[in-house]
C-alpha atoms as a PDB file:
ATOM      1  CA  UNK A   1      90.953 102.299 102.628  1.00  0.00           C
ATOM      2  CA  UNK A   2      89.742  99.214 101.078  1.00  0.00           C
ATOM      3  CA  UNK A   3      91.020  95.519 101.255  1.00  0.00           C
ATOM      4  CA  UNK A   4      91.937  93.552  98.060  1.00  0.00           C
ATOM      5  CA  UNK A   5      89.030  90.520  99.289  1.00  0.00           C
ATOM      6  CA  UNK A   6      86.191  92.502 100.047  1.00  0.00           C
ATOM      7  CA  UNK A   7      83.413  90.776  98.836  1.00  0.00           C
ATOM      8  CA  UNK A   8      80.632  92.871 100.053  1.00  0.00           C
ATOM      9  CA  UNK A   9      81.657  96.275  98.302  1.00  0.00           C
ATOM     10  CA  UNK A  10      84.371  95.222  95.544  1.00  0.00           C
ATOM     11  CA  UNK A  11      87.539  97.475  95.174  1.00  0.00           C
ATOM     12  CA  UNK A  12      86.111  98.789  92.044  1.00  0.00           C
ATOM     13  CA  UNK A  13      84.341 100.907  93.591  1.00  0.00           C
ATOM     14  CA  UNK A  14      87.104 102.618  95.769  1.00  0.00           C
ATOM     15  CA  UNK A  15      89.501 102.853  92.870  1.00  0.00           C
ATOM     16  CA  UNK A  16      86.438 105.128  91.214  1.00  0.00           C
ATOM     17  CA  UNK A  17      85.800 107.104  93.960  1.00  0.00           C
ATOM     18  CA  UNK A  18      89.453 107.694  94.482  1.00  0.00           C
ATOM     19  CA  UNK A  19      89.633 108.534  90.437  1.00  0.00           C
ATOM     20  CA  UNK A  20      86.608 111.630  91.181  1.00  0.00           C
ATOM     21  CA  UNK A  21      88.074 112.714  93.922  1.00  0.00           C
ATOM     22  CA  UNK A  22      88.894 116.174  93.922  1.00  0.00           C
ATOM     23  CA  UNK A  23      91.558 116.521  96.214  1.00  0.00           C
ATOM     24  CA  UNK A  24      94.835 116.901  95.212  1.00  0.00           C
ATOM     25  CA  UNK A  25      96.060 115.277  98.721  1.00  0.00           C
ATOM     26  CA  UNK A  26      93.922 111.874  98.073  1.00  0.00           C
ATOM     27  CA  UNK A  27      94.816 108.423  98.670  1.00  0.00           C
ATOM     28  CA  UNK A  28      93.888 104.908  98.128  1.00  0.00           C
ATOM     29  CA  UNK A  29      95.363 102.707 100.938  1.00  0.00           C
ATOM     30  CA  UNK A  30      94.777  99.041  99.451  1.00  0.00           C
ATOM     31  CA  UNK A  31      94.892  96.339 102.295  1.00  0.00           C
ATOM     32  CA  UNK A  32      95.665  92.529 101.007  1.00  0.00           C
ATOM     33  CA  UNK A  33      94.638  90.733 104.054  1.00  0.00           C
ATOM     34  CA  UNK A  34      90.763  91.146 105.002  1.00  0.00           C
ATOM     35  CA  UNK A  35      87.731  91.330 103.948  1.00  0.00           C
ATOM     36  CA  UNK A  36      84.864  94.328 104.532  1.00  0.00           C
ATOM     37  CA  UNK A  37      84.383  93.002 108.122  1.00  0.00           C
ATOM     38  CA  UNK A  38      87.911  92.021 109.106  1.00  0.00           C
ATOM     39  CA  UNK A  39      89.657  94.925 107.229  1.00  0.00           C
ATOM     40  CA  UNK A  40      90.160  96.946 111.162  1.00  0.00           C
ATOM     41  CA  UNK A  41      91.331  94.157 112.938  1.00  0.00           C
ATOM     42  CA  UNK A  42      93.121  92.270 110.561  1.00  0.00           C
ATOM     43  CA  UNK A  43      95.088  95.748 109.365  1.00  0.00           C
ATOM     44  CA  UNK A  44      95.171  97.296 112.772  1.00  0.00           C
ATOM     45  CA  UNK A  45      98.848  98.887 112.633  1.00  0.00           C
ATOM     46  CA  UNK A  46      98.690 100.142 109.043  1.00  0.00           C
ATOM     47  CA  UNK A  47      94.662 100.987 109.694  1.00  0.00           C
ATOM     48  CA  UNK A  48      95.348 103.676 113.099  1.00  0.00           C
ATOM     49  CA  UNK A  49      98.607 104.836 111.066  1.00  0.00           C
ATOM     50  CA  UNK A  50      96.729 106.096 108.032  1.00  0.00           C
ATOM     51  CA  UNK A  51      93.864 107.701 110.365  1.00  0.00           C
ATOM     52  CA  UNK A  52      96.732 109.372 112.118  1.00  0.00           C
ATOM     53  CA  UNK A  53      98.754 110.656 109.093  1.00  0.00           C
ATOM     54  CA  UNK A  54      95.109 112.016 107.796  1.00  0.00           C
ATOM     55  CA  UNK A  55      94.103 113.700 110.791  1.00  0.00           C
ATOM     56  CA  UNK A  56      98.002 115.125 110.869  1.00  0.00           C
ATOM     57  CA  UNK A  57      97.400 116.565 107.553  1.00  0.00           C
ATOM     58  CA  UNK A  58      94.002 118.093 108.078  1.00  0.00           C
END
């Protein structure tokens, strides 16, 4: 998970962890509202849902 605006760790990076990821089941949730400190709160609903749907999975 990684918002669109962070400014501390850019997206960059996500989208090339995501890329060496192993897994076959990955997934890069992209968030357009938030930054690297606001990304929980401001994505709460979509945040708890995508914890939930990987913890379902695992």
């Amino acid at each position: 998970m990684h918002t669109e605006n962070d400014g501390l760790i850019d997206i960059t990076h996500a989208e090339r962890n995501h890329k060496w990821a192993g897994s076959a089941q990955k997934r890069l949730l992209r968030f357009p509202v938030g930054n690297h400190n606001t990304i929980l709160g401001m994505n709460l609903k979509e945040y708890l849902a995508a914890v939930g749907d990987f913890v379902d999975a695992i």
